[in-house]
N, C-alpha and C. Protein backbone atom coordinates (compact mmCIF):
# COMPACT_ATOMS: atom_id res chain seq x y z
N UNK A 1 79.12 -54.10 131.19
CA UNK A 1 77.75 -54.40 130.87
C UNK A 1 77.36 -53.76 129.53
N UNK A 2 77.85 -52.73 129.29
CA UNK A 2 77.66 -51.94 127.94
C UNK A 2 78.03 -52.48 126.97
N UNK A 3 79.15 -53.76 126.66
CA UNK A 3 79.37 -54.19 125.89
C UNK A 3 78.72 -55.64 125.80
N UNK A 4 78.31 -55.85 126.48
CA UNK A 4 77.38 -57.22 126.66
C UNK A 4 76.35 -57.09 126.08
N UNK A 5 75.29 -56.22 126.38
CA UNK A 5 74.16 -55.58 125.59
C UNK A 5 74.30 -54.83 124.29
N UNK A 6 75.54 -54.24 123.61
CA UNK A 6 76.07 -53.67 123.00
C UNK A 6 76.47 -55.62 121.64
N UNK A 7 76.77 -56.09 122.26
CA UNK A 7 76.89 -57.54 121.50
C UNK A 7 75.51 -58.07 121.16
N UNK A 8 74.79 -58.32 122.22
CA UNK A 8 73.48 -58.31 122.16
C UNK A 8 72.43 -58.31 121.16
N UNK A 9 72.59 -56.62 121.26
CA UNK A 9 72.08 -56.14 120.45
C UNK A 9 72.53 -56.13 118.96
N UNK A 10 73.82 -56.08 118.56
CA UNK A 10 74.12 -56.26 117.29
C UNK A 10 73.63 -57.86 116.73
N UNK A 11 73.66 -58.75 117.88
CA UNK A 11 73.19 -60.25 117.51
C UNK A 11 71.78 -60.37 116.89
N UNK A 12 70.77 -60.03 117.58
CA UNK A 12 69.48 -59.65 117.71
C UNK A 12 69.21 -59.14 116.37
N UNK A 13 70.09 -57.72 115.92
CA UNK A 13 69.68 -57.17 114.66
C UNK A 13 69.98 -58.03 113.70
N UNK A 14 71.23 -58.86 113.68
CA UNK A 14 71.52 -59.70 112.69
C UNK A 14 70.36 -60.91 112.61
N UNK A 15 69.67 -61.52 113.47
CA UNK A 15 68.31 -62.15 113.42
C UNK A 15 67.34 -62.02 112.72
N UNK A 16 67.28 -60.81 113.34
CA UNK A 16 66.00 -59.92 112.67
C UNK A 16 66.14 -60.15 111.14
N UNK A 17 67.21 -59.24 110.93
CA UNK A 17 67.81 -58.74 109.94
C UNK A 17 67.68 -59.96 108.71
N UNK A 18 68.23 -61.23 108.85
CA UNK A 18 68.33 -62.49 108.46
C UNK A 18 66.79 -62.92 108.28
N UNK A 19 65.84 -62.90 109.25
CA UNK A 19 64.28 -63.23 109.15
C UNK A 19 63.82 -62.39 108.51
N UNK A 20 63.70 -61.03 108.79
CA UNK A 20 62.99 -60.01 107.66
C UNK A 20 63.18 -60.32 106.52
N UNK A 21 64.71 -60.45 105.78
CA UNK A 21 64.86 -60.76 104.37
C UNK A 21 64.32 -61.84 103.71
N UNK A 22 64.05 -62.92 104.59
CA UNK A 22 63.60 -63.99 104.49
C UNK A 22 61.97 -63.83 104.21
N UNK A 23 61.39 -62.95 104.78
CA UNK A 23 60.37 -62.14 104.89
C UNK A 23 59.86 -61.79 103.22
N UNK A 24 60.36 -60.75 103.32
CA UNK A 24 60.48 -59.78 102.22
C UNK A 24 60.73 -61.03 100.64
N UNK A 25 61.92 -61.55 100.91
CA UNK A 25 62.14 -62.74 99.15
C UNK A 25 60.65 -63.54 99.45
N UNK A 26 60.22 -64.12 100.20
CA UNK A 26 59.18 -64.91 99.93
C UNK A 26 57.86 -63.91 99.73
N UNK A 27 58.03 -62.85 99.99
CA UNK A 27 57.02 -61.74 98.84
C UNK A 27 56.89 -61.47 98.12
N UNK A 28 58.45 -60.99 97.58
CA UNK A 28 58.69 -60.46 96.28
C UNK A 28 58.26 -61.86 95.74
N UNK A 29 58.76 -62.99 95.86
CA UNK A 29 58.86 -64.34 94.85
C UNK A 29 57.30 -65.04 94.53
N UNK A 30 56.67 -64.86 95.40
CA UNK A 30 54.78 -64.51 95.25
C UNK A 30 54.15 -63.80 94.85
N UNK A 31 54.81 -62.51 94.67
CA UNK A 31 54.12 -61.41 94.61
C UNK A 31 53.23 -60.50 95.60
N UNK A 32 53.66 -60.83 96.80
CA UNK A 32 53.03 -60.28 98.27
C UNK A 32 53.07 -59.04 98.86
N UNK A 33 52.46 -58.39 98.06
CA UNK A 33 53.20 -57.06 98.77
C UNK A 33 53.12 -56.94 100.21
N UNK A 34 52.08 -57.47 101.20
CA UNK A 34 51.94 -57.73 102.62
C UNK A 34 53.50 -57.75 103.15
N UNK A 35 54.10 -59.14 102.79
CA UNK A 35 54.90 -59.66 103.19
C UNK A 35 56.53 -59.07 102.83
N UNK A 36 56.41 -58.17 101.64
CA UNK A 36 57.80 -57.48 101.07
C UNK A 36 57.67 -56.51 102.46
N UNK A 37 56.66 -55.59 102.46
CA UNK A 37 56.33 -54.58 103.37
C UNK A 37 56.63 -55.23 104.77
N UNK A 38 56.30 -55.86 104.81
CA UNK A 38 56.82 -56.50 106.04
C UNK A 38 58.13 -56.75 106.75
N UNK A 39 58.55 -57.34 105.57
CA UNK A 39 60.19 -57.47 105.85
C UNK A 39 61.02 -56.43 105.56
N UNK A 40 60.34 -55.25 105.08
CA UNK A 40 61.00 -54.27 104.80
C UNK A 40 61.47 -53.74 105.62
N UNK A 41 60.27 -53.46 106.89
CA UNK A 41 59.92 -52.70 107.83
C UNK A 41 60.52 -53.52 109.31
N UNK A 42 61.23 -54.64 108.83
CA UNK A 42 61.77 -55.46 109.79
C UNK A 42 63.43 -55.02 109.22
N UNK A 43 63.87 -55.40 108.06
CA UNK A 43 64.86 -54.61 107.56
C UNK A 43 65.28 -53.34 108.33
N UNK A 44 64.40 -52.48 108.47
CA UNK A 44 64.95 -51.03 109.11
C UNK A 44 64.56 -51.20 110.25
N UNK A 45 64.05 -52.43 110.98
CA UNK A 45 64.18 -51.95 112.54
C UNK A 45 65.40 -52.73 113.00
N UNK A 46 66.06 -53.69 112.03
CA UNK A 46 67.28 -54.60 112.17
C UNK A 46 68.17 -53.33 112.20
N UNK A 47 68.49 -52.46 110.90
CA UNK A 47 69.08 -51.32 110.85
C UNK A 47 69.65 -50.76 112.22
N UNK A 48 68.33 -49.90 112.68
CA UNK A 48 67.96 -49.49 113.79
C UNK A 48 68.63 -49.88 114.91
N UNK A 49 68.18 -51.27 115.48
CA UNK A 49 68.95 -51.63 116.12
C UNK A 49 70.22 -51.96 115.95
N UNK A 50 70.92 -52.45 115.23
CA UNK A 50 71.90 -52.52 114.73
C UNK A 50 72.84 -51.07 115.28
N UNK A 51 72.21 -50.43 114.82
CA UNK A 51 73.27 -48.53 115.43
C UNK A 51 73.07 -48.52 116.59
N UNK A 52 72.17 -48.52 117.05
CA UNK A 52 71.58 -48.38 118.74
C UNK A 52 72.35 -49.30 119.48
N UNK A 53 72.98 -50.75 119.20
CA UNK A 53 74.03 -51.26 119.68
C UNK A 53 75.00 -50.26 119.47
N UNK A 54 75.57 -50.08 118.19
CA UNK A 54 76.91 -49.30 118.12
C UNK A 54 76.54 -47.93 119.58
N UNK A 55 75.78 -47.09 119.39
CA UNK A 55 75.74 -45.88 119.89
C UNK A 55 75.79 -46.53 121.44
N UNK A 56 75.34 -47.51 121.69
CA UNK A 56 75.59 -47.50 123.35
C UNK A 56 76.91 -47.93 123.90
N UNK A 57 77.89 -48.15 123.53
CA UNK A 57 78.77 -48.12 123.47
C UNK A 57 79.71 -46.33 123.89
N UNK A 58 79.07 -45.98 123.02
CA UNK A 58 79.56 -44.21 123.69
C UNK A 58 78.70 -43.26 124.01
N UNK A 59 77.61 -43.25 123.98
CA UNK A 59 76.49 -42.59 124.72
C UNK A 59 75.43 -43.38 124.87
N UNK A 60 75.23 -43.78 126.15
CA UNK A 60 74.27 -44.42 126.37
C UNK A 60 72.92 -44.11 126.77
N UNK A 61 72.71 -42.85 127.04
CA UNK A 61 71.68 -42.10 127.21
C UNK A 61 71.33 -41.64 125.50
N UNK A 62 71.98 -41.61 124.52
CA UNK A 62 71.27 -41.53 123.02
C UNK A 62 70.65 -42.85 123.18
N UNK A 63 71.55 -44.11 123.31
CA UNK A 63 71.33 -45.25 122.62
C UNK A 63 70.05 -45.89 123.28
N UNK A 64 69.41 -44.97 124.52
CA UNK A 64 68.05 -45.38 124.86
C UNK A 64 66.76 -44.67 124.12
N UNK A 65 67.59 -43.37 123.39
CA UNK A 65 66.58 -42.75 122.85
C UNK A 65 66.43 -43.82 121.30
N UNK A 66 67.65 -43.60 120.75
CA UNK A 66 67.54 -44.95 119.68
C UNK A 66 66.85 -46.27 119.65
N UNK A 67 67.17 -47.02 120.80
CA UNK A 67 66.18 -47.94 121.34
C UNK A 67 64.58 -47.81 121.17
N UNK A 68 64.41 -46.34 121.92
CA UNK A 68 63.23 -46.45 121.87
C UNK A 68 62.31 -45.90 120.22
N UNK A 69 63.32 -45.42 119.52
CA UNK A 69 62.94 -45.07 118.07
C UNK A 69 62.97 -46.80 117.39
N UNK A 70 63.37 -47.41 117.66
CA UNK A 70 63.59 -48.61 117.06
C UNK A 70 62.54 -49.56 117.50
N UNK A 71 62.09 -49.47 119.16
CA UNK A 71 60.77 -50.41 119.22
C UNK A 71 59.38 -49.77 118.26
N UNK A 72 59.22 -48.26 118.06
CA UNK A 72 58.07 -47.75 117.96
C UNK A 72 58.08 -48.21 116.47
N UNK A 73 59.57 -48.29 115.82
CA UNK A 73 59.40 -48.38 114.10
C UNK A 73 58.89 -49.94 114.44
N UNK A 74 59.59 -51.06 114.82
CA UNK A 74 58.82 -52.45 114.74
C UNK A 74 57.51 -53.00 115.36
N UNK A 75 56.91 -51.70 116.55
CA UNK A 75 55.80 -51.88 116.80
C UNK A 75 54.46 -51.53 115.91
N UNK A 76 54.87 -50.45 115.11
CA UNK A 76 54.39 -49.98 113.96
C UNK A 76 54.01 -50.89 112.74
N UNK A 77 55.51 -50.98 112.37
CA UNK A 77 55.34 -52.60 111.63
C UNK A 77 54.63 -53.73 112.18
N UNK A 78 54.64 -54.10 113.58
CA UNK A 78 53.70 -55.55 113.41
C UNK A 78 52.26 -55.06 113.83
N UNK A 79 51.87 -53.59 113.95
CA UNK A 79 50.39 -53.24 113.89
C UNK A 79 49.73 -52.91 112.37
N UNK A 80 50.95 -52.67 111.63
CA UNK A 80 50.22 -52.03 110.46
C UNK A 80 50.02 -53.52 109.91
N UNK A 81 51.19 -54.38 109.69
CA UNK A 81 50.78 -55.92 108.86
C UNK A 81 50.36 -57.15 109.75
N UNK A 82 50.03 -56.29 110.63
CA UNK A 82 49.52 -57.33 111.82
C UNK A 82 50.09 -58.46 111.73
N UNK A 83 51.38 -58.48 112.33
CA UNK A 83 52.52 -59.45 112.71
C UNK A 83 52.81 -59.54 113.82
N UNK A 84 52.44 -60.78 114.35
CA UNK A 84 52.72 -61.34 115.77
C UNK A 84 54.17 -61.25 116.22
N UNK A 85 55.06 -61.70 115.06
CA UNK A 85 56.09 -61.94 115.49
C UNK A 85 56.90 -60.37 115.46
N UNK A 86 56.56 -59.87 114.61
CA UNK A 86 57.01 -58.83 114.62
C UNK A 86 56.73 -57.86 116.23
N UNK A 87 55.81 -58.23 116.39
CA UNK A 87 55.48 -57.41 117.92
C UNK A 87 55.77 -58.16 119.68
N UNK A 88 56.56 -59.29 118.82
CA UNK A 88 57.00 -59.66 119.97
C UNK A 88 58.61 -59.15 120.05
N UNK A 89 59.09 -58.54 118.40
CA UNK A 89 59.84 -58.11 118.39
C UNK A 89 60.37 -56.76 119.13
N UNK A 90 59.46 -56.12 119.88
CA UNK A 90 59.43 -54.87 120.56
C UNK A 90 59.86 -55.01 121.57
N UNK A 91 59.80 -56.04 122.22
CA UNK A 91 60.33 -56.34 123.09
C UNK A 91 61.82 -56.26 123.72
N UNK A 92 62.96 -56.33 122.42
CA UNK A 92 63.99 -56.67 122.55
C UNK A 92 64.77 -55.00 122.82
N UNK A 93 64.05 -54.32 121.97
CA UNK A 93 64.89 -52.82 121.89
C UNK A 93 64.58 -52.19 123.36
N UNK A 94 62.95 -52.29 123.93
CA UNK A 94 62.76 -52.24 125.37
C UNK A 94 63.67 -52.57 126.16
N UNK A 95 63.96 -54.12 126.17
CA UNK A 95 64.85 -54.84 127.29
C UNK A 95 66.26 -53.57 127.24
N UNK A 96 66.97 -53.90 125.65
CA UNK A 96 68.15 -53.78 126.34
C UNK A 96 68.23 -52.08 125.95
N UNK A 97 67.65 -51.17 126.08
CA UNK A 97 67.14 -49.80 126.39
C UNK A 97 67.11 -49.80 127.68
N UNK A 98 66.15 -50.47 128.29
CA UNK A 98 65.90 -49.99 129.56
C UNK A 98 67.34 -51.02 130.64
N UNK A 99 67.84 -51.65 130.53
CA UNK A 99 68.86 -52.33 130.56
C UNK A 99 70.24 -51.36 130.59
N UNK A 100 70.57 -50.70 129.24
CA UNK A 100 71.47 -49.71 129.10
C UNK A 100 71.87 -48.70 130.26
N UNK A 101 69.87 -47.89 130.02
CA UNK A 101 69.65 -46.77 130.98
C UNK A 101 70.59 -47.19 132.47
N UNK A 102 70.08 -48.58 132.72
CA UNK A 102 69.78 -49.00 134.07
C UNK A 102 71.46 -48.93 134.50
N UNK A 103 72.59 -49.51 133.68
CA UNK A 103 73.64 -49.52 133.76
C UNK A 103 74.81 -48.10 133.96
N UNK A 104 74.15 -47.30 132.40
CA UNK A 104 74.46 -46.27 132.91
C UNK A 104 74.30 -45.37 134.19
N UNK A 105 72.83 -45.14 134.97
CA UNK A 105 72.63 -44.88 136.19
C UNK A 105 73.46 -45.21 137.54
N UNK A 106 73.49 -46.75 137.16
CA UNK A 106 74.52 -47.14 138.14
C UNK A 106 76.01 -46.81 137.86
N UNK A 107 76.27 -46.56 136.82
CA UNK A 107 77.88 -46.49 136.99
C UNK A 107 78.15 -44.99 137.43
N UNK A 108 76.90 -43.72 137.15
CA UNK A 108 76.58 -42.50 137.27
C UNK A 108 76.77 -42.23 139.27
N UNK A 109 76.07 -43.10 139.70
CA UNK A 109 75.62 -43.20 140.73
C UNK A 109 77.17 -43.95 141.49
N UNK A 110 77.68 -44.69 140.77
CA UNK A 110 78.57 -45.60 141.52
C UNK A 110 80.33 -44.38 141.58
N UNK A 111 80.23 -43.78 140.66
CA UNK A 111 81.45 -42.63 140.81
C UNK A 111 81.11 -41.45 141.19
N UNK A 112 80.10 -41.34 141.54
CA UNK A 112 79.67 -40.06 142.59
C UNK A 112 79.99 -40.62 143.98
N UNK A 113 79.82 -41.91 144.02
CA UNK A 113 80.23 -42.35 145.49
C UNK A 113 81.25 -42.31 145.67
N UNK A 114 82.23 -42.92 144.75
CA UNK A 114 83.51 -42.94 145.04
C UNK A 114 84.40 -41.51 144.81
N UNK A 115 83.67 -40.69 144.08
CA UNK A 115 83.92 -39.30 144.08
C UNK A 115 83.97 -38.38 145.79
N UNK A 116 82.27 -39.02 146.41
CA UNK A 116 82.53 -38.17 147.83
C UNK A 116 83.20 -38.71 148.80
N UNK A 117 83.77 -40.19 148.37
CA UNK A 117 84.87 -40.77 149.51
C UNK A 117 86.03 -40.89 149.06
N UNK A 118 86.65 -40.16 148.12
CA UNK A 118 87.76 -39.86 148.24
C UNK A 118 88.44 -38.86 148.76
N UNK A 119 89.61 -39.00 149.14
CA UNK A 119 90.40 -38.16 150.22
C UNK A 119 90.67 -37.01 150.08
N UNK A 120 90.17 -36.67 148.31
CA UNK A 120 90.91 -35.34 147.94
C UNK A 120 89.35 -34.13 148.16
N UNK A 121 88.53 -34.57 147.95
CA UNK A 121 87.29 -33.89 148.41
C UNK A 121 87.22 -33.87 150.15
N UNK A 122 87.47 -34.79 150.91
CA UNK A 122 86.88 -34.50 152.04
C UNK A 122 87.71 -33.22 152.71
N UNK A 123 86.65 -32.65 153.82
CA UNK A 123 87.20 -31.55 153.89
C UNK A 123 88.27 -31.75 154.99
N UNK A 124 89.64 -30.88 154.84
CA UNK A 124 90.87 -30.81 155.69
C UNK A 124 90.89 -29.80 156.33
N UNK A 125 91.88 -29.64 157.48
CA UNK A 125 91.76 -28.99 158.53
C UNK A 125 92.76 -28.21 158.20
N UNK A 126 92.57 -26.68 158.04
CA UNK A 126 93.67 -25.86 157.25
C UNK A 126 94.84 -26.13 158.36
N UNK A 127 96.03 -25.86 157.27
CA UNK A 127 96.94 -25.71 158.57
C UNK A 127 97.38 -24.56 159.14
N UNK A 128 97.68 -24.52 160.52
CA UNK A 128 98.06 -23.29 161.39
C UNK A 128 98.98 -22.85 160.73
N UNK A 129 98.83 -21.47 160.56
CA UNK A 129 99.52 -20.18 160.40
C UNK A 129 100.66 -20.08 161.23
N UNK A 130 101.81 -19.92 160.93
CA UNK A 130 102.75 -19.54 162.27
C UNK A 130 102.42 -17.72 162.47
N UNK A 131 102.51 -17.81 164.03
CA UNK A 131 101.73 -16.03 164.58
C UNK A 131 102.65 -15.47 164.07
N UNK A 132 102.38 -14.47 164.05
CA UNK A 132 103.08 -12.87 163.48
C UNK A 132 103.52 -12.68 165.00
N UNK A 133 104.78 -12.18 164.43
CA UNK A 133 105.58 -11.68 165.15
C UNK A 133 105.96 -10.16 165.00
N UNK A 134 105.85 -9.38 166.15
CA UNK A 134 106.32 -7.68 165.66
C UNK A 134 107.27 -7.79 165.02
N UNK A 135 107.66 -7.06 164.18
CA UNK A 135 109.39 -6.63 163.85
C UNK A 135 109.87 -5.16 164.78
N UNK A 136 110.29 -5.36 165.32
CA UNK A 136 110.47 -4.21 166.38
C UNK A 136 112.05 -3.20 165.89
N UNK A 137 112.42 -2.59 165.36
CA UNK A 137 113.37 -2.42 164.64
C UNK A 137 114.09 -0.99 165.79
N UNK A 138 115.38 -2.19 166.20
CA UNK A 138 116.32 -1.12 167.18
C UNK A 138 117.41 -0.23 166.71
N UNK A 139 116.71 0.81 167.28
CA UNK A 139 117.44 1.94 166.66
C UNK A 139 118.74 2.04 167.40
């Protein structure tokens, strides 16, 4: 599952990533600063996500903290240039954040189980001692 969302997410940033710039040239080429700023700020949440895929891949408990650094930068962005689309963009680092978490938990949860039912933890029944015997030594 980590690599599913881990694909995902690198897809997603490349979107973004592709629309922001798209963003940003039709600013610069107007002269918009609204709209450069805009795509700028879509630029680094493509970034963003972009790593936050990579990082869940080997820590997935960062890559929710990343996640969640990555919705607040594009929620930011579509409040400051008041961009719809941009704030529907928040959405995505949520999903597969809380998605990640959810996976990791279970796999956390799923080898603790198989941890207390395996044979080498449960407890065994020592084995009997053979009794002591005197040594009686004939003189």
């Amino acid at each position: 599952m980590k690599i599913l969302l881990s694909v995902a997410s690198l897809v997603l940033a490349s979107f973004a990533g592709f629309q922001s710039l798209q963003i940003a040239q039709a600013g610069a080429a107007n002269q918009i600063p609204q709209l450069e700023g805009d795509g700028g700020g879509g630029m680094a949440f493509a970034v963003l996500l972009f790593l936050s895929g990579l990082i869940l891949l080997w820590k997935p408990l960062w890559a929710a903290f990343a996640f969640a650094v990555s919705a607040i930068v594009i929620l930011s962005v579509g409040l400051i240039y008041q961009d719809n689309v941009m704030l529907w963009w928040t959405a995505a680092p949520v999903l597969l954040g809380g998605l990640g978490l959810f996976a990791h938990i279970r796999k956390k949860r799923a080898a603790q189980t198989a941890r207390s039912n395996s044979p080498s933890t449960r407890h065994k029944k020592p084995h009997p001692r053979p009794a002591r015997t005197s040594h009686v030594h004939k003189a």
